[in-house]
PDB file of N, CA and C in Angstrom:
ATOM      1  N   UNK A   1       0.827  -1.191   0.000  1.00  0.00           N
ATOM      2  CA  UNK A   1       0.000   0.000   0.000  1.00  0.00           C
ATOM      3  C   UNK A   1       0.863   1.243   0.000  1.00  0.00           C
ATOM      4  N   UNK A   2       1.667   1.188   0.444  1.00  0.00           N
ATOM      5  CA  UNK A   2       2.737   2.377   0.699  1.00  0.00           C
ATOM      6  C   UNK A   2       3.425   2.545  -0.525  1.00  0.00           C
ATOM      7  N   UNK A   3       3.848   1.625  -0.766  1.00  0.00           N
ATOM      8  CA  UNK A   3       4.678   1.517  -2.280  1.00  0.00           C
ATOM      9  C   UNK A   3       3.778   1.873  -3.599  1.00  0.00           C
ATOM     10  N   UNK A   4       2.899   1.329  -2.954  1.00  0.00           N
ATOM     11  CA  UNK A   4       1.747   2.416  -4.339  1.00  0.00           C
ATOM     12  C   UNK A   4       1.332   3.936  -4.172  1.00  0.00           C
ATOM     13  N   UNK A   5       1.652   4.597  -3.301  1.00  0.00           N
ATOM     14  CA  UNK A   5       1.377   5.949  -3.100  1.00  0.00           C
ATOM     15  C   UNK A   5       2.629   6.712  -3.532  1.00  0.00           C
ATOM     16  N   UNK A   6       4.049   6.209  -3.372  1.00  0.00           N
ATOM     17  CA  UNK A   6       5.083   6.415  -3.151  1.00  0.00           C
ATOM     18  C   UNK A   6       5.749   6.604  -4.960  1.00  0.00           C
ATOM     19  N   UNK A   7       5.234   5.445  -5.550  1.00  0.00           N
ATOM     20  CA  UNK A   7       5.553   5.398  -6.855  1.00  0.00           C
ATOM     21  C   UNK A   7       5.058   6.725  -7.905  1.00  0.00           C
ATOM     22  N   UNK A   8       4.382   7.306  -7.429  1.00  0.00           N
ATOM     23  CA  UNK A   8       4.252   8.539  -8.834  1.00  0.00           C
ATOM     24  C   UNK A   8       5.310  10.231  -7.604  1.00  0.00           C
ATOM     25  N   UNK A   9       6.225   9.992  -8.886  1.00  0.00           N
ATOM     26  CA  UNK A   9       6.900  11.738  -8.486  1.00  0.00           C
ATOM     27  C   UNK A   9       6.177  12.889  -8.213  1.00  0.00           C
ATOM     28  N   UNK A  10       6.974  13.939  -7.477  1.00  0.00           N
ATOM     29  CA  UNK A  10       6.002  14.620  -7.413  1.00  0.00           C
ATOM     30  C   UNK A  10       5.160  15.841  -8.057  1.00  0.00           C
ATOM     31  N   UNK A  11       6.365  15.708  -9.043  1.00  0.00           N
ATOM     32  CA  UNK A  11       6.134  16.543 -10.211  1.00  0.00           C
ATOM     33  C   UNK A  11       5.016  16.190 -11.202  1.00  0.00           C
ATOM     34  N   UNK A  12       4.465  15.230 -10.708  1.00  0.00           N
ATOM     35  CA  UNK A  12       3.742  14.634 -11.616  1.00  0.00           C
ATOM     36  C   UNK A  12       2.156  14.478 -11.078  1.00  0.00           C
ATOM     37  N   UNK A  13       2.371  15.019  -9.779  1.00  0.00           N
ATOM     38  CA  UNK A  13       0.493  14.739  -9.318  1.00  0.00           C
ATOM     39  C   UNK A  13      -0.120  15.807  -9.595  1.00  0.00           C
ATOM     40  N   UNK A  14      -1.435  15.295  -9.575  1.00  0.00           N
ATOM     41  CA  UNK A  14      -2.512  16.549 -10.063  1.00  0.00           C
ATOM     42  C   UNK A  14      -2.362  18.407  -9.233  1.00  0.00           C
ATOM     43  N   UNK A  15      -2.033  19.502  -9.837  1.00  0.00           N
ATOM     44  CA  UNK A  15      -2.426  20.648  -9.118  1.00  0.00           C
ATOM     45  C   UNK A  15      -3.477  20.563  -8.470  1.00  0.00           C
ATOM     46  N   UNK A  16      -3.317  21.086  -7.016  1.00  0.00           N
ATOM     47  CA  UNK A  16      -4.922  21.435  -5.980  1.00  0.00           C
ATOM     48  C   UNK A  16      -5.651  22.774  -6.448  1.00  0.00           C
ATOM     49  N   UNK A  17      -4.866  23.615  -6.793  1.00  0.00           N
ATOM     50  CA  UNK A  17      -5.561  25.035  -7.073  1.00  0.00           C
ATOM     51  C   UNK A  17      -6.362  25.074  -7.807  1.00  0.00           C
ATOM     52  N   UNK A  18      -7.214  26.118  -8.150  1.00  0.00           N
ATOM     53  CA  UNK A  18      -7.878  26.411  -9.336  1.00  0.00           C
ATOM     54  C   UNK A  18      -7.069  26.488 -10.468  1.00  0.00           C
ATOM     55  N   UNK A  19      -7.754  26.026 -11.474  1.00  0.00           N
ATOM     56  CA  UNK A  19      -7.264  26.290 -12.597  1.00  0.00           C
ATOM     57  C   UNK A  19      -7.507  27.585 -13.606  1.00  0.00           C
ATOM     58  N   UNK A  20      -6.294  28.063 -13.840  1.00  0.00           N
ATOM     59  CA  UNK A  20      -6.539  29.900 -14.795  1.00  0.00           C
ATOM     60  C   UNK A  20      -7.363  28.804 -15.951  1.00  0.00           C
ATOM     61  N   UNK A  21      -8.397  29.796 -16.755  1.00  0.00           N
ATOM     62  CA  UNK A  21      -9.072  29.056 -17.880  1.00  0.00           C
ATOM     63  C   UNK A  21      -7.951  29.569 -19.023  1.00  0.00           C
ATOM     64  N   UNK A  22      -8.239  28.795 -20.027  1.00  0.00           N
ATOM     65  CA  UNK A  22      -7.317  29.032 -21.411  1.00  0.00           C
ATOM     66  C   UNK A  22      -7.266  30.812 -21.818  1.00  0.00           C
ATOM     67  N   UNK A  23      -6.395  31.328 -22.184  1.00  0.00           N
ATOM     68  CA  UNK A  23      -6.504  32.681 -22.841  1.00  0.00           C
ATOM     69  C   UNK A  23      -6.896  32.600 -24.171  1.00  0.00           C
ATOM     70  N   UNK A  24      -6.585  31.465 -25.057  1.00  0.00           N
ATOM     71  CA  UNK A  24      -7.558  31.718 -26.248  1.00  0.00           C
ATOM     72  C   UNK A  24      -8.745  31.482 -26.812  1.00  0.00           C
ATOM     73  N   UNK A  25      -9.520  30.685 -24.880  1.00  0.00           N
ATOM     74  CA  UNK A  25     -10.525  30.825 -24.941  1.00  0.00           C
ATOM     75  C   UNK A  25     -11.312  32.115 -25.128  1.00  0.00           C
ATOM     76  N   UNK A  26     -10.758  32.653 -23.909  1.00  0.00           N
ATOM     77  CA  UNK A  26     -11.560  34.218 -23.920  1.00  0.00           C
ATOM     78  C   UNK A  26     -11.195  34.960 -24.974  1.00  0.00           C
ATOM     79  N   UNK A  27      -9.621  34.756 -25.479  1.00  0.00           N
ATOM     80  CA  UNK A  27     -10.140  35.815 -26.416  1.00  0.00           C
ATOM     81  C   UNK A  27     -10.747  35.484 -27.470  1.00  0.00           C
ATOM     82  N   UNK A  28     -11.080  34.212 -27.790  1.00  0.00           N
ATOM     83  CA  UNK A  28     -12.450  33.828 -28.762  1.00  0.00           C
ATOM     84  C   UNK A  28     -13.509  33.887 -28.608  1.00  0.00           C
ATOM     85  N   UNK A  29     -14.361  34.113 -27.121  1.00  0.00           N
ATOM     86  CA  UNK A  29     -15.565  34.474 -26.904  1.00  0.00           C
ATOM     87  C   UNK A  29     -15.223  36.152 -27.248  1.00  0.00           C
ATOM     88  N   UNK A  30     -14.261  37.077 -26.849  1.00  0.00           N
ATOM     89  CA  UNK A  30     -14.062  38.415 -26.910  1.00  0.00           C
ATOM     90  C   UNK A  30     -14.606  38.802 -28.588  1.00  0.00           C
ATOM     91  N   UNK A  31     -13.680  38.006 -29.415  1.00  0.00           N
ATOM     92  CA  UNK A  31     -13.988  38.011 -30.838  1.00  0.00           C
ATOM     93  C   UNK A  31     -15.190  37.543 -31.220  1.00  0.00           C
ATOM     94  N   UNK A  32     -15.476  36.791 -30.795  1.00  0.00           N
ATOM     95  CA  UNK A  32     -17.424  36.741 -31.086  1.00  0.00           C
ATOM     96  C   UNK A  32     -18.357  37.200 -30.745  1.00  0.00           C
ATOM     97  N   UNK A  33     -18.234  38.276 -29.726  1.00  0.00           N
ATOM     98  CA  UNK A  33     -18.571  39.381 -29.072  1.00  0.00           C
ATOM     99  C   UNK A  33     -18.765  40.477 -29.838  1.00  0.00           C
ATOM    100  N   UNK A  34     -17.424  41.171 -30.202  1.00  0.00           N
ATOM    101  CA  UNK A  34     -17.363  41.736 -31.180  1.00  0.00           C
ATOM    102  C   UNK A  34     -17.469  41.597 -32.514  1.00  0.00           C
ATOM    103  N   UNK A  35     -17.940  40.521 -33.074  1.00  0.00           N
ATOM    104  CA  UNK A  35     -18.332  40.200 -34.437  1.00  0.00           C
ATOM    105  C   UNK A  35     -19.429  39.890 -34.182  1.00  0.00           C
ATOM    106  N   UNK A  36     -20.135  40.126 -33.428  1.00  0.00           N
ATOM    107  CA  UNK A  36     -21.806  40.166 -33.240  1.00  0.00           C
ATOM    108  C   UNK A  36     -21.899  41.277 -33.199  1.00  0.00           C
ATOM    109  N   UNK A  37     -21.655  42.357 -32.431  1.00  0.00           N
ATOM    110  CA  UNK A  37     -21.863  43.703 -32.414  1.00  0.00           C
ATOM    111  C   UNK A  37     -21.540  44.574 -33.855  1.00  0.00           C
ATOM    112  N   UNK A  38     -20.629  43.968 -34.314  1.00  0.00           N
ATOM    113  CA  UNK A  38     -20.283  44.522 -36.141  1.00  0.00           C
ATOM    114  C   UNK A  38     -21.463  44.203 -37.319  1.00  0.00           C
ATOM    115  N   UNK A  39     -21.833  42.819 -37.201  1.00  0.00           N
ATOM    116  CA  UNK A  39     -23.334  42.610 -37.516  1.00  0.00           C
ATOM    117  C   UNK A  39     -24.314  43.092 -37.165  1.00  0.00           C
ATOM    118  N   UNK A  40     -24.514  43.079 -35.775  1.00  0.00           N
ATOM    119  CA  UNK A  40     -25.901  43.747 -35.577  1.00  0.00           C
ATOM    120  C   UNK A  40     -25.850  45.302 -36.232  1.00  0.00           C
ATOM    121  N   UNK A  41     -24.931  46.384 -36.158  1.00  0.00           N
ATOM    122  CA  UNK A  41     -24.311  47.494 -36.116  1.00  0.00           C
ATOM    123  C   UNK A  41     -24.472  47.571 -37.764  1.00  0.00           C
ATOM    124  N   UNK A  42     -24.801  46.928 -38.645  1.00  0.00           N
ATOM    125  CA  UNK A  42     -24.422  46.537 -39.944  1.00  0.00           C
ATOM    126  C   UNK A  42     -26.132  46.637 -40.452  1.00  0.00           C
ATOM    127  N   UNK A  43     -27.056  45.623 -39.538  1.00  0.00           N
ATOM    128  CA  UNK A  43     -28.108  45.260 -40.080  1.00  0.00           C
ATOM    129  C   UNK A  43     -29.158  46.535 -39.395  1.00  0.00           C
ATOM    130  N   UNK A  44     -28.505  47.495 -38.564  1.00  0.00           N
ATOM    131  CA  UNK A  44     -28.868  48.680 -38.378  1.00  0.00           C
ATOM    132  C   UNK A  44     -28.872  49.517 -39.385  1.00  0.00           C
ATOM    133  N   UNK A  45     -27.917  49.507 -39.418  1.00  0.00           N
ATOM    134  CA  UNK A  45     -27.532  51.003 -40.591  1.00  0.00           C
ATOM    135  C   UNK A  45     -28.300  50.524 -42.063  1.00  0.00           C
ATOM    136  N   UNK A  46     -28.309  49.032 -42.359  1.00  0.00           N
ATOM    137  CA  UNK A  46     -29.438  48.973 -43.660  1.00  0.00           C
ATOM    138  C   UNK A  46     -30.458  48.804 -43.093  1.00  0.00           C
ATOM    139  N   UNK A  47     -31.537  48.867 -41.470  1.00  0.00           N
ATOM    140  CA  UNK A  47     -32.226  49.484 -41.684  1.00  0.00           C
ATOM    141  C   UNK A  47     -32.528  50.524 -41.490  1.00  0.00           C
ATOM    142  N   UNK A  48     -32.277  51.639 -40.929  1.00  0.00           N
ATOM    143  CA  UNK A  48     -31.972  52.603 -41.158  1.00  0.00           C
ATOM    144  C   UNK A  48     -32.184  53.413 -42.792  1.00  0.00           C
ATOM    145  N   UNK A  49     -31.236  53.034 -43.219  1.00  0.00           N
ATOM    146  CA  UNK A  49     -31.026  53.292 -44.454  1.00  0.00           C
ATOM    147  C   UNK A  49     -32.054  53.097 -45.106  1.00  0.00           C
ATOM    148  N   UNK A  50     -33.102  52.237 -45.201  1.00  0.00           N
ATOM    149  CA  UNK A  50     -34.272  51.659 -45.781  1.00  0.00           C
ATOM    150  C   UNK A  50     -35.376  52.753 -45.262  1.00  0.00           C
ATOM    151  N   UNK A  51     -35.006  53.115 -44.092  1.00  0.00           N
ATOM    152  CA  UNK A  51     -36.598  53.625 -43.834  1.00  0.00           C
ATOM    153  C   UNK A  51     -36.350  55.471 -43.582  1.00  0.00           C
ATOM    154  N   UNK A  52     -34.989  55.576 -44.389  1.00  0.00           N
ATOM    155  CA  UNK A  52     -35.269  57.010 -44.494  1.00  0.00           C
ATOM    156  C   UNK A  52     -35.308  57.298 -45.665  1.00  0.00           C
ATOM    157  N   UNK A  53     -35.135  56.199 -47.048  1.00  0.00           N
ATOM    158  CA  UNK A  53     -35.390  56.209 -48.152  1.00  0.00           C
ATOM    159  C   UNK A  53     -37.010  56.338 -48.316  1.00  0.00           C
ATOM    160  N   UNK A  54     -37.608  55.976 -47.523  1.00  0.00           N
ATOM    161  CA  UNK A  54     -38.801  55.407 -47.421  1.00  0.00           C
ATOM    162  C   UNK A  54     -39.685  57.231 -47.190  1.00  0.00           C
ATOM    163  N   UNK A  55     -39.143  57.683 -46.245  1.00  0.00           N
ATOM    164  CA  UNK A  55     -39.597  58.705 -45.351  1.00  0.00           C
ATOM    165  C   UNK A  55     -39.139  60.198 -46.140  1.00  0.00           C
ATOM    166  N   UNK A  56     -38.331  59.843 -47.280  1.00  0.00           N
ATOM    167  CA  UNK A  56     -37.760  61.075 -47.906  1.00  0.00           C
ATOM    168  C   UNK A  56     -38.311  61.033 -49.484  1.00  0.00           C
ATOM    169  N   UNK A  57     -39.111  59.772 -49.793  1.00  0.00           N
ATOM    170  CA  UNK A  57     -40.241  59.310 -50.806  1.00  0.00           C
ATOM    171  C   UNK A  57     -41.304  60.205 -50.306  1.00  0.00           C
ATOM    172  N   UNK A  58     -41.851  60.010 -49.079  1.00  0.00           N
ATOM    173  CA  UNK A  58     -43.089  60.140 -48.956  1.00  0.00           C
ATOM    174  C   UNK A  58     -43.311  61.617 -48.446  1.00  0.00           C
ATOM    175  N   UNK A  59     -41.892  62.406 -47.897  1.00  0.00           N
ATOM    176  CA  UNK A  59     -41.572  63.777 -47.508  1.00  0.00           C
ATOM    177  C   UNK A  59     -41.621  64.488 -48.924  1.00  0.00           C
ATOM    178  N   UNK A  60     -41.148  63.888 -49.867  1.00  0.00           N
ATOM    179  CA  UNK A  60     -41.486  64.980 -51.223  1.00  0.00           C
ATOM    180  C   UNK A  60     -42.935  64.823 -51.987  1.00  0.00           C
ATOM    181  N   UNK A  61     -43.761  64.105 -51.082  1.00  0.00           N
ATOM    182  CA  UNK A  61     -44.998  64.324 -51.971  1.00  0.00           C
ATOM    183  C   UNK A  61     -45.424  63.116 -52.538  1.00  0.00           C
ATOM    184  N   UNK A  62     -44.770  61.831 -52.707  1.00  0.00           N
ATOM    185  CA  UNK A  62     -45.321  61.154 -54.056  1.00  0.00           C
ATOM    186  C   UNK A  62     -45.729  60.206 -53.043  1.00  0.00           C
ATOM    187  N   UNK A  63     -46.933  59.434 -53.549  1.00  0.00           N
ATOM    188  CA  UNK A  63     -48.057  58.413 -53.270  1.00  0.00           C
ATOM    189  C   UNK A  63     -47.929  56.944 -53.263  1.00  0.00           C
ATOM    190  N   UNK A  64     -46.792  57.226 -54.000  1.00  0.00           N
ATOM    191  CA  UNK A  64     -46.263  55.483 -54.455  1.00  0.00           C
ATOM    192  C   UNK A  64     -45.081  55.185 -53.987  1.00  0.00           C
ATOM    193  N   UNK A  65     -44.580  55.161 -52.765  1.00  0.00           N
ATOM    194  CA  UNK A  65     -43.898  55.063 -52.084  1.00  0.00           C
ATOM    195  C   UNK A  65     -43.184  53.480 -51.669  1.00  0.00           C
ATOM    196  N   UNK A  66     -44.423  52.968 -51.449  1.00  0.00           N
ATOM    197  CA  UNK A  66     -43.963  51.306 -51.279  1.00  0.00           C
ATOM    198  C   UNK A  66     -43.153  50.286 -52.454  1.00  0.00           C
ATOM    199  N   UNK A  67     -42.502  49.561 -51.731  1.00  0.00           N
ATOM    200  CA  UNK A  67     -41.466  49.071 -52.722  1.00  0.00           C
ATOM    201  C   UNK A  67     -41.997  47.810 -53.451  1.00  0.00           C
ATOM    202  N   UNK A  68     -41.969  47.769 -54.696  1.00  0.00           N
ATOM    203  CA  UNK A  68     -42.798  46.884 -55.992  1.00  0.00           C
ATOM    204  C   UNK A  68     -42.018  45.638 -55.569  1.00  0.00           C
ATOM    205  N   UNK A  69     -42.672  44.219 -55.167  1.00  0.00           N
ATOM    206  CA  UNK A  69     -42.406  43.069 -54.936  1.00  0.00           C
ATOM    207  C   UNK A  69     -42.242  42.352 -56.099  1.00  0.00           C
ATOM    208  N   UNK A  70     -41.180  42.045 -56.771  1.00  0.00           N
ATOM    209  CA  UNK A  70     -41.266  42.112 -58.485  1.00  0.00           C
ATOM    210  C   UNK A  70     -40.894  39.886 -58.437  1.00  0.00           C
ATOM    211  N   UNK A  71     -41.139  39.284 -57.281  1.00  0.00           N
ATOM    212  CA  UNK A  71     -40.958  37.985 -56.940  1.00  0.00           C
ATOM    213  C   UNK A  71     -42.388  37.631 -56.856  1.00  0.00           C
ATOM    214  N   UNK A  72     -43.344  38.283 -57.065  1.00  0.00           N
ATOM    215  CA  UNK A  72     -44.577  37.696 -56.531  1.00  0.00           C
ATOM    216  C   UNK A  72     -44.944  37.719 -58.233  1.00  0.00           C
ATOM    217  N   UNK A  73     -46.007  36.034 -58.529  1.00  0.00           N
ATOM    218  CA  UNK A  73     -46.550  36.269 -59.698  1.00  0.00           C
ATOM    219  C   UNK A  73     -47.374  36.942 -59.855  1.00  0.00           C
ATOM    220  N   UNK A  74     -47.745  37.206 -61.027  1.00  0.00           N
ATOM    221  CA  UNK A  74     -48.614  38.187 -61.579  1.00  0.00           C
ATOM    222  C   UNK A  74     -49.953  36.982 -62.189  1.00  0.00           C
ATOM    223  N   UNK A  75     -51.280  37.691 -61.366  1.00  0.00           N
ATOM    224  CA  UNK A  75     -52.919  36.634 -61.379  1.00  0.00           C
ATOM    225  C   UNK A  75     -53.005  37.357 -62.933  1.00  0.00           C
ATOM    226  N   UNK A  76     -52.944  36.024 -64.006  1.00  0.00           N
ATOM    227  CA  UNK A  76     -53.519  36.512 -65.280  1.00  0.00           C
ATOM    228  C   UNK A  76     -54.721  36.762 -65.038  1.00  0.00           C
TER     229      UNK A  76
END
Protein backbone atom coordinates (compact mmCIF):
# COMPACT_ATOMS: atom_id res chain seq x y z
CA UNK A 1 0.00 0.00 0.00
CA UNK A 2 2.74 2.38 0.70
CA UNK A 3 4.68 1.52 -2.28
CA UNK A 4 1.75 2.42 -4.34
CA UNK A 5 1.38 5.95 -3.10
CA UNK A 6 5.08 6.42 -3.15
CA UNK A 7 5.55 5.40 -6.86
CA UNK A 8 4.25 8.54 -8.83
CA UNK A 9 6.90 11.74 -8.49
CA UNK A 10 6.00 14.62 -7.41
CA UNK A 11 6.13 16.54 -10.21
CA UNK A 12 3.74 14.63 -11.62
CA UNK A 13 0.49 14.74 -9.32
CA UNK A 14 -2.51 16.55 -10.06
CA UNK A 15 -2.43 20.65 -9.12
CA UNK A 16 -4.92 21.43 -5.98
CA UNK A 17 -5.56 25.03 -7.07
CA UNK A 18 -7.88 26.41 -9.34
CA UNK A 19 -7.26 26.29 -12.60
CA UNK A 20 -6.54 29.90 -14.80
CA UNK A 21 -9.07 29.06 -17.88
CA UNK A 22 -7.32 29.03 -21.41
CA UNK A 23 -6.50 32.68 -22.84
CA UNK A 24 -7.56 31.72 -26.25
CA UNK A 25 -10.52 30.82 -24.94
CA UNK A 26 -11.56 34.22 -23.92
CA UNK A 27 -10.14 35.81 -26.42
CA UNK A 28 -12.45 33.83 -28.76
CA UNK A 29 -15.57 34.47 -26.90
CA UNK A 30 -14.06 38.41 -26.91
CA UNK A 31 -13.99 38.01 -30.84
CA UNK A 32 -17.42 36.74 -31.09
CA UNK A 33 -18.57 39.38 -29.07
CA UNK A 34 -17.36 41.74 -31.18
CA UNK A 35 -18.33 40.20 -34.44
CA UNK A 36 -21.81 40.17 -33.24
CA UNK A 37 -21.86 43.70 -32.41
CA UNK A 38 -20.28 44.52 -36.14
CA UNK A 39 -23.33 42.61 -37.52
CA UNK A 40 -25.90 43.75 -35.58
CA UNK A 41 -24.31 47.49 -36.12
CA UNK A 42 -24.42 46.54 -39.94
CA UNK A 43 -28.11 45.26 -40.08
CA UNK A 44 -28.87 48.68 -38.38
CA UNK A 45 -27.53 51.00 -40.59
CA UNK A 46 -29.44 48.97 -43.66
CA UNK A 47 -32.23 49.48 -41.68
CA UNK A 48 -31.97 52.60 -41.16
CA UNK A 49 -31.03 53.29 -44.45
CA UNK A 50 -34.27 51.66 -45.78
CA UNK A 51 -36.60 53.62 -43.83
CA UNK A 52 -35.27 57.01 -44.49
CA UNK A 53 -35.39 56.21 -48.15
CA UNK A 54 -38.80 55.41 -47.42
CA UNK A 55 -39.60 58.71 -45.35
CA UNK A 56 -37.76 61.07 -47.91
CA UNK A 57 -40.24 59.31 -50.81
CA UNK A 58 -43.09 60.14 -48.96
CA UNK A 59 -41.57 63.78 -47.51
CA UNK A 60 -41.49 64.98 -51.22
CA UNK A 61 -45.00 64.32 -51.97
CA UNK A 62 -45.32 61.15 -54.06
CA UNK A 63 -48.06 58.41 -53.27
CA UNK A 64 -46.26 55.48 -54.45
CA UNK A 65 -43.90 55.06 -52.08
CA UNK A 66 -43.96 51.31 -51.28
CA UNK A 67 -41.47 49.07 -52.72
CA UNK A 68 -42.80 46.88 -55.99
CA UNK A 69 -42.41 43.07 -54.94
CA UNK A 70 -41.27 42.11 -58.48
CA UNK A 71 -40.96 37.98 -56.94
CA UNK A 72 -44.58 37.70 -56.53
CA UNK A 73 -46.55 36.27 -59.70
CA UNK A 74 -48.61 38.19 -61.58
CA UNK A 75 -52.92 36.63 -61.38
CA UNK A 76 -53.52 36.51 -65.28
Amino acid sequence: MVAALTDVPMNEQQPQGPQRPDPRRTALIGLVFVLLLILGGLLLIHELRRVSQLQDCVMSGRSNCAPIDSRTPANP
